[in-house]
PDB file of N, CA and C in Angstrom:
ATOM      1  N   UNK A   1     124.389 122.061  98.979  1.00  0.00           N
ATOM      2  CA  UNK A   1     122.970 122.110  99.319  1.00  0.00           C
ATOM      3  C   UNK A   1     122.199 122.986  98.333  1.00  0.00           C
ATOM      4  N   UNK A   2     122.502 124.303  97.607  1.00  0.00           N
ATOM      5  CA  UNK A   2     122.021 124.719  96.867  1.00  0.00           C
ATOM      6  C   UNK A   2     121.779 124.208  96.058  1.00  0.00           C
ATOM      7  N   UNK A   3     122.937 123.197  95.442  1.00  0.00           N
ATOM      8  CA  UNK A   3     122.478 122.685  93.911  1.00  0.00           C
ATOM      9  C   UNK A   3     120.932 121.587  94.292  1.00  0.00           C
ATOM     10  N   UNK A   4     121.231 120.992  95.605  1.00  0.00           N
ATOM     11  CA  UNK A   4     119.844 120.138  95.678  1.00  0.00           C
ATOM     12  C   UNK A   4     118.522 120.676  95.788  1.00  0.00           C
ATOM     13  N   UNK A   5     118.260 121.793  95.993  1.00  0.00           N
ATOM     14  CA  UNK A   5     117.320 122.765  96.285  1.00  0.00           C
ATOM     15  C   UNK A   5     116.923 123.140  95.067  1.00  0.00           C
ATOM     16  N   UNK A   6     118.031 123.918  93.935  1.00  0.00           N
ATOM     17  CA  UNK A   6     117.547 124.204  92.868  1.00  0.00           C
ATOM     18  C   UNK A   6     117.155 123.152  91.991  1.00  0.00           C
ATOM     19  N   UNK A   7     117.511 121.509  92.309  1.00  0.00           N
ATOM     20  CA  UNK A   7     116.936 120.675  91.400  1.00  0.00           C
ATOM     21  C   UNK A   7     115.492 120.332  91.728  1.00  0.00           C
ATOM     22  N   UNK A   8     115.413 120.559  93.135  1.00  0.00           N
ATOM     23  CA  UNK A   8     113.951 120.351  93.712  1.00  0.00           C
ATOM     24  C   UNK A   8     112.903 120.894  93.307  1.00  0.00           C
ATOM     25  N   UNK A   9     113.550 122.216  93.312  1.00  0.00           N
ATOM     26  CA  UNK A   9     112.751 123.730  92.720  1.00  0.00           C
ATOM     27  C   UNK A   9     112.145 123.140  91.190  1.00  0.00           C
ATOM     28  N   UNK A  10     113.207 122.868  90.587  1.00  0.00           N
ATOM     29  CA  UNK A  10     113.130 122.784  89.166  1.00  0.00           C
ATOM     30  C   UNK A  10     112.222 121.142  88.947  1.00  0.00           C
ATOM     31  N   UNK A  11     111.732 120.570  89.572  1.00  0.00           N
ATOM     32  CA  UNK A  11     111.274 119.233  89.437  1.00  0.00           C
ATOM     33  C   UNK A  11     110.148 119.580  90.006  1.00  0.00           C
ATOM     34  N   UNK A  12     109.855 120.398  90.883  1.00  0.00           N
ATOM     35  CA  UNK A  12     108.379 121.106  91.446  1.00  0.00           C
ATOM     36  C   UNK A  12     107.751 121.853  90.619  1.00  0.00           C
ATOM     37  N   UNK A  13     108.552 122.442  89.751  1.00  0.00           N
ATOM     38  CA  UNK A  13     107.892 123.695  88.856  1.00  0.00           C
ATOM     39  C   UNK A  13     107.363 122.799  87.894  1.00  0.00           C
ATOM     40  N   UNK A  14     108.316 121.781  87.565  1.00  0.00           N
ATOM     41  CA  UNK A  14     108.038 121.110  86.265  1.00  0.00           C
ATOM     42  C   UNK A  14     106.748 120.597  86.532  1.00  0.00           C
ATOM     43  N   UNK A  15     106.887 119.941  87.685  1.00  0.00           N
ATOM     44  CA  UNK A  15     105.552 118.611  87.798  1.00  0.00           C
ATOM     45  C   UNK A  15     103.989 119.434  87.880  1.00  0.00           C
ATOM     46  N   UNK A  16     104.305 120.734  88.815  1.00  0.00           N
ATOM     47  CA  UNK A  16     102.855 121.345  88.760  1.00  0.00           C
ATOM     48  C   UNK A  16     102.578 122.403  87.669  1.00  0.00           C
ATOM     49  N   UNK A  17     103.781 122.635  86.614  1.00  0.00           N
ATOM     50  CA  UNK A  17     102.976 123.340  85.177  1.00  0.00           C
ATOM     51  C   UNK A  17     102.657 122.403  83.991  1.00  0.00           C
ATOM     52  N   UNK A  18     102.818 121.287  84.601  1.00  0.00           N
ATOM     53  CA  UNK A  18     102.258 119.936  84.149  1.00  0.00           C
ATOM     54  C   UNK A  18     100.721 119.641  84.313  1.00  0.00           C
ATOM     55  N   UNK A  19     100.601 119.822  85.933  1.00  0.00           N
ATOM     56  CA  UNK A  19      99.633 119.737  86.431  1.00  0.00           C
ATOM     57  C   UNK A  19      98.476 120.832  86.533  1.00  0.00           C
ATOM     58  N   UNK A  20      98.951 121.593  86.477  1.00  0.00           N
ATOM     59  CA  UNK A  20      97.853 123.128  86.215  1.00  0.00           C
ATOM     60  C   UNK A  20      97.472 122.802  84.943  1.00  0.00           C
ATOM     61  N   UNK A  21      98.646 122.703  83.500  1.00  0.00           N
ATOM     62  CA  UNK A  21      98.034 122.635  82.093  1.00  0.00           C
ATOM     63  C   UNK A  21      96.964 121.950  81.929  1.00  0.00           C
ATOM     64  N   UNK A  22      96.995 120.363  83.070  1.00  0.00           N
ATOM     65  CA  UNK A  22      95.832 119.386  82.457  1.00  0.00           C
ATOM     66  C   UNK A  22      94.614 120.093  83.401  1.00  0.00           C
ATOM     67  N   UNK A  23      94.784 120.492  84.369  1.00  0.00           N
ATOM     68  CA  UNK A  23      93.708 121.073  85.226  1.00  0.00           C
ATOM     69  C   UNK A  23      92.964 122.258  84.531  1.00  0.00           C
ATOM     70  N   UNK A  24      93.864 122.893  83.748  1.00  0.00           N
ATOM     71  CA  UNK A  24      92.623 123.867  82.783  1.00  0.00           C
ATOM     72  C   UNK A  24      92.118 123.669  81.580  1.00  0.00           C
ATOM     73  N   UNK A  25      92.881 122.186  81.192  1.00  0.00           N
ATOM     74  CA  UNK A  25      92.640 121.405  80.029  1.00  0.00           C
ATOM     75  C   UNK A  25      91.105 120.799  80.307  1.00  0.00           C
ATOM     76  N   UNK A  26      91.176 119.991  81.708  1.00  0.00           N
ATOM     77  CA  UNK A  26      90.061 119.337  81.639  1.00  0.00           C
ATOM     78  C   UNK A  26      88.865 119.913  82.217  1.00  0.00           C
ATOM     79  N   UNK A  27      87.466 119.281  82.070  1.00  0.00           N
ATOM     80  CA  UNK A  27      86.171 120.437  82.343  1.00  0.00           C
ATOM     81  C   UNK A  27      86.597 120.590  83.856  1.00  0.00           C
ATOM     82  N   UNK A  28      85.920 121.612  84.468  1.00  0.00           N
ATOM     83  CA  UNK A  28      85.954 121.775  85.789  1.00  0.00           C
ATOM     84  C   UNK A  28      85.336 121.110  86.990  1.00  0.00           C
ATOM     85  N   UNK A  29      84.330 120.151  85.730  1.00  0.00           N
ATOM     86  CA  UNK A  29      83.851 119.197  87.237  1.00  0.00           C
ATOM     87  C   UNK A  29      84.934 117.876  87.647  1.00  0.00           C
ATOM     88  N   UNK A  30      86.007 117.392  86.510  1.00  0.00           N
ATOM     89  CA  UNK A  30      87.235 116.855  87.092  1.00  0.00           C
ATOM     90  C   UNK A  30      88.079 117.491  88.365  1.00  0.00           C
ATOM     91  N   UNK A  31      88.391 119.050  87.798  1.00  0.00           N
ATOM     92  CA  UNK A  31      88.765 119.314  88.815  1.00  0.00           C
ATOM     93  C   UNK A  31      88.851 119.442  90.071  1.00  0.00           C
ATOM     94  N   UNK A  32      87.192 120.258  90.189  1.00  0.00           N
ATOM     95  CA  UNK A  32      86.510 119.838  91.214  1.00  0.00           C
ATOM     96  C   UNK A  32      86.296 118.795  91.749  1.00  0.00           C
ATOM     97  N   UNK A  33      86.099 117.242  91.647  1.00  0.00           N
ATOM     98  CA  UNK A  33      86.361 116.112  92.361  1.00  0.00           C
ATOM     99  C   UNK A  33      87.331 115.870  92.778  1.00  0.00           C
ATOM    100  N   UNK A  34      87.993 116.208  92.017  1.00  0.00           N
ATOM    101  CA  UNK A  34      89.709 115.772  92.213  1.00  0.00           C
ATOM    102  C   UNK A  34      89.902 116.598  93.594  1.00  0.00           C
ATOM    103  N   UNK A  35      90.118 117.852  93.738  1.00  0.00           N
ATOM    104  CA  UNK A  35      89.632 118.891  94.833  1.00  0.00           C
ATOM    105  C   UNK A  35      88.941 117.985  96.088  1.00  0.00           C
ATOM    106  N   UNK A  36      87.771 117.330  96.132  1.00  0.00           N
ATOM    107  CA  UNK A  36      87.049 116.598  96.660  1.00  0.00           C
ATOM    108  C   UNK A  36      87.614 115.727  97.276  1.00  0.00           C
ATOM    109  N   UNK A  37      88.014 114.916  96.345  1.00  0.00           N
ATOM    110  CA  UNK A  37      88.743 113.253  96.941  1.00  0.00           C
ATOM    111  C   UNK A  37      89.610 113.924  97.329  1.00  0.00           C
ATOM    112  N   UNK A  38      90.648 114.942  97.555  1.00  0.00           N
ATOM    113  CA  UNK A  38      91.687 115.202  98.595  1.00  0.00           C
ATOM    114  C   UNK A  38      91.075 115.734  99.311  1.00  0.00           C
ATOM    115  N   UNK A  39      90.613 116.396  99.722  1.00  0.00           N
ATOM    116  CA  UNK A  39      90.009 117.131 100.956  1.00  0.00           C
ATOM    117  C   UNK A  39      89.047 116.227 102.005  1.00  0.00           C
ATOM    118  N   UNK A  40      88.246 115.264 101.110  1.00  0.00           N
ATOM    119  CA  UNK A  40      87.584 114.394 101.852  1.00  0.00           C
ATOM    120  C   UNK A  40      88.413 113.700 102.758  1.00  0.00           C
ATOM    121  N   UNK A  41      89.754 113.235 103.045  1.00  0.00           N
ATOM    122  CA  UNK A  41      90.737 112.612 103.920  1.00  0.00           C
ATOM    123  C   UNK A  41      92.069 113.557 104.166  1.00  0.00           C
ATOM    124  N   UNK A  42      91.522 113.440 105.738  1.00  0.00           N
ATOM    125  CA  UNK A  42      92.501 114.467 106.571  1.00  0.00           C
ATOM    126  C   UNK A  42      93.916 114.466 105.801  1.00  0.00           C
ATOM    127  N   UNK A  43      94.203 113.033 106.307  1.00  0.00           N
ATOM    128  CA  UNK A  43      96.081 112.768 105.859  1.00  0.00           C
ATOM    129  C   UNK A  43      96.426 113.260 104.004  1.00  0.00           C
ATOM    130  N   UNK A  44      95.265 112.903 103.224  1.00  0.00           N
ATOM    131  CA  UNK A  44      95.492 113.039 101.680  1.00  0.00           C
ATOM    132  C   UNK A  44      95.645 114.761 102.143  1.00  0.00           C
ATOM    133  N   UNK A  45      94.324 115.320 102.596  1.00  0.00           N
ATOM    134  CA  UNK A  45      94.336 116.758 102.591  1.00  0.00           C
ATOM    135  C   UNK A  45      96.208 117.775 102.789  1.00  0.00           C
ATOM    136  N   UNK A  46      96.734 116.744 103.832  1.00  0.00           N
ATOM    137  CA  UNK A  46      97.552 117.466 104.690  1.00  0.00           C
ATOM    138  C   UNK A  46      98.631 117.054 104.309  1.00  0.00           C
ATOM    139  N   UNK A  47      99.097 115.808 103.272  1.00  0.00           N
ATOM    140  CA  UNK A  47     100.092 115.251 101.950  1.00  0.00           C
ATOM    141  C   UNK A  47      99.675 116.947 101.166  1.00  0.00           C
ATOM    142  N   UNK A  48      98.934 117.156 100.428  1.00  0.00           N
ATOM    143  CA  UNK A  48      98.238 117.699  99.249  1.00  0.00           C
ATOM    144  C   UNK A  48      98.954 119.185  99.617  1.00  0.00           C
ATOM    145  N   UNK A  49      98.710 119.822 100.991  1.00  0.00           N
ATOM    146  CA  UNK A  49      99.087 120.928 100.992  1.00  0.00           C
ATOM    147  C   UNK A  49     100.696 121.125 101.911  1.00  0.00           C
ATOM    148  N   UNK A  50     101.276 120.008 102.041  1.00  0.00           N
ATOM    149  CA  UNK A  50     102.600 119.737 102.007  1.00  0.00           C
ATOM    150  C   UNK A  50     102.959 120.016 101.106  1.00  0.00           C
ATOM    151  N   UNK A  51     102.986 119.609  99.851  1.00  0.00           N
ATOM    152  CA  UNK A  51     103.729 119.570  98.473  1.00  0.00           C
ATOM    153  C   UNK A  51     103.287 121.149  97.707  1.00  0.00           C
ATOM    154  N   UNK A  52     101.819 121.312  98.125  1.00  0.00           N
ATOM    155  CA  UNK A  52     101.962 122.618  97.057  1.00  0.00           C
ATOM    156  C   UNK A  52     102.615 123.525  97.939  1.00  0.00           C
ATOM    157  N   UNK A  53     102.730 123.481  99.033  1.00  0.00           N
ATOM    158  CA  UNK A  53     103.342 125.083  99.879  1.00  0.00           C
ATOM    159  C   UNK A  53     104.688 124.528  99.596  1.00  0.00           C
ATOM    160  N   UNK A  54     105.346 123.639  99.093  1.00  0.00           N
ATOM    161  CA  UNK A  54     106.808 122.894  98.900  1.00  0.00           C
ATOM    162  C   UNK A  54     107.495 122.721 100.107  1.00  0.00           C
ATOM    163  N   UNK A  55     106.697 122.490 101.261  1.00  0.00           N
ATOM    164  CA  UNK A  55     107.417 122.322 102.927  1.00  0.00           C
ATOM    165  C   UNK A  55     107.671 120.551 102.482  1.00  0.00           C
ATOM    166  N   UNK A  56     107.192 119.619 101.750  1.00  0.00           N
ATOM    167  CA  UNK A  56     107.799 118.657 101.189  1.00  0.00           C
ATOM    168  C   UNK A  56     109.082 118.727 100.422  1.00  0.00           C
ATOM    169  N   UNK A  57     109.635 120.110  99.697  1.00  0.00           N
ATOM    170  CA  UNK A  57     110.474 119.746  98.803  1.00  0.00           C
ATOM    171  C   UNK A  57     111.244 119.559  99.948  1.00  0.00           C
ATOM    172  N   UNK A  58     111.148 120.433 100.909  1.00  0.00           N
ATOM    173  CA  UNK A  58     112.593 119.823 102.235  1.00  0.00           C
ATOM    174  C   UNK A  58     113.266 118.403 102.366  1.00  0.00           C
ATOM    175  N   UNK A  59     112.359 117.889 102.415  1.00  0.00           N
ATOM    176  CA  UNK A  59     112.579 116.490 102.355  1.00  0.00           C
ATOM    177  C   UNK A  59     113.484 116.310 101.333  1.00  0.00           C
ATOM    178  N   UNK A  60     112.663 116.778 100.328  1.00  0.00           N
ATOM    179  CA  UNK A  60     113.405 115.763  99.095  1.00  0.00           C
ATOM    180  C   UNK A  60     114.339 116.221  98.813  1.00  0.00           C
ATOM    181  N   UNK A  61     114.963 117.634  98.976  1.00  0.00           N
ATOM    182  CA  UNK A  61     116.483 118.117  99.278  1.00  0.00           C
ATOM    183  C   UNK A  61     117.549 117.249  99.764  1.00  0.00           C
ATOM    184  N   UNK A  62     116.658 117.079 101.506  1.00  0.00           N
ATOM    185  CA  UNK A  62     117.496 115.993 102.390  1.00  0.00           C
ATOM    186  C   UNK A  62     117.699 114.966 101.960  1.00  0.00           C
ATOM    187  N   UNK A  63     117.263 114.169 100.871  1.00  0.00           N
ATOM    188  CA  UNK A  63     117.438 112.997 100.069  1.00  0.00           C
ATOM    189  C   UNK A  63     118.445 113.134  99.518  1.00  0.00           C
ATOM    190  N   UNK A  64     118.512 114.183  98.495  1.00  0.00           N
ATOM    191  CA  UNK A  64     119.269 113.543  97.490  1.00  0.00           C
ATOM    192  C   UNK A  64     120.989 114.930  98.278  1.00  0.00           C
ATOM    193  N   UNK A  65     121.030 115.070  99.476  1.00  0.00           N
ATOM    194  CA  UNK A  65     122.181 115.307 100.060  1.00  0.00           C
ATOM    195  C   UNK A  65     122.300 116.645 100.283  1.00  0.00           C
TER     196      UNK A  65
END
């Protein structure tokens, strides 16, 4: 179980210093919409802050065993 956790870890880190780089890459009124269109829908909202608090990576632990 550890090793699935630390690959999770390591596939989370990757994807959101991915995602921060383009977020300070691009002007801030992208961001800000982007911000927008998730928050504007409950379920997107409540996907959105699943994954950044990583209470999703659980899951994806339980996947791959």
């Amino acid at each position: 179980m550890d090793q699935q956790r630390r690959l999770v870890t390591l596939e989370y880190i990757k994807n959101y210093t991915i995602q921060n780089k383009k977020n300070l890459e691009s002007s801030g009124d992208e961001f800000r919409r982007s911000l927008e269109a998730i928050t504007a829908d409950p379920a997107h909202t409540r996907e959105y802050l699943l994954r950044i608090s990583m209470i999703a990576s659980l899951r994806r632990a339980e996947e791959l065993g």
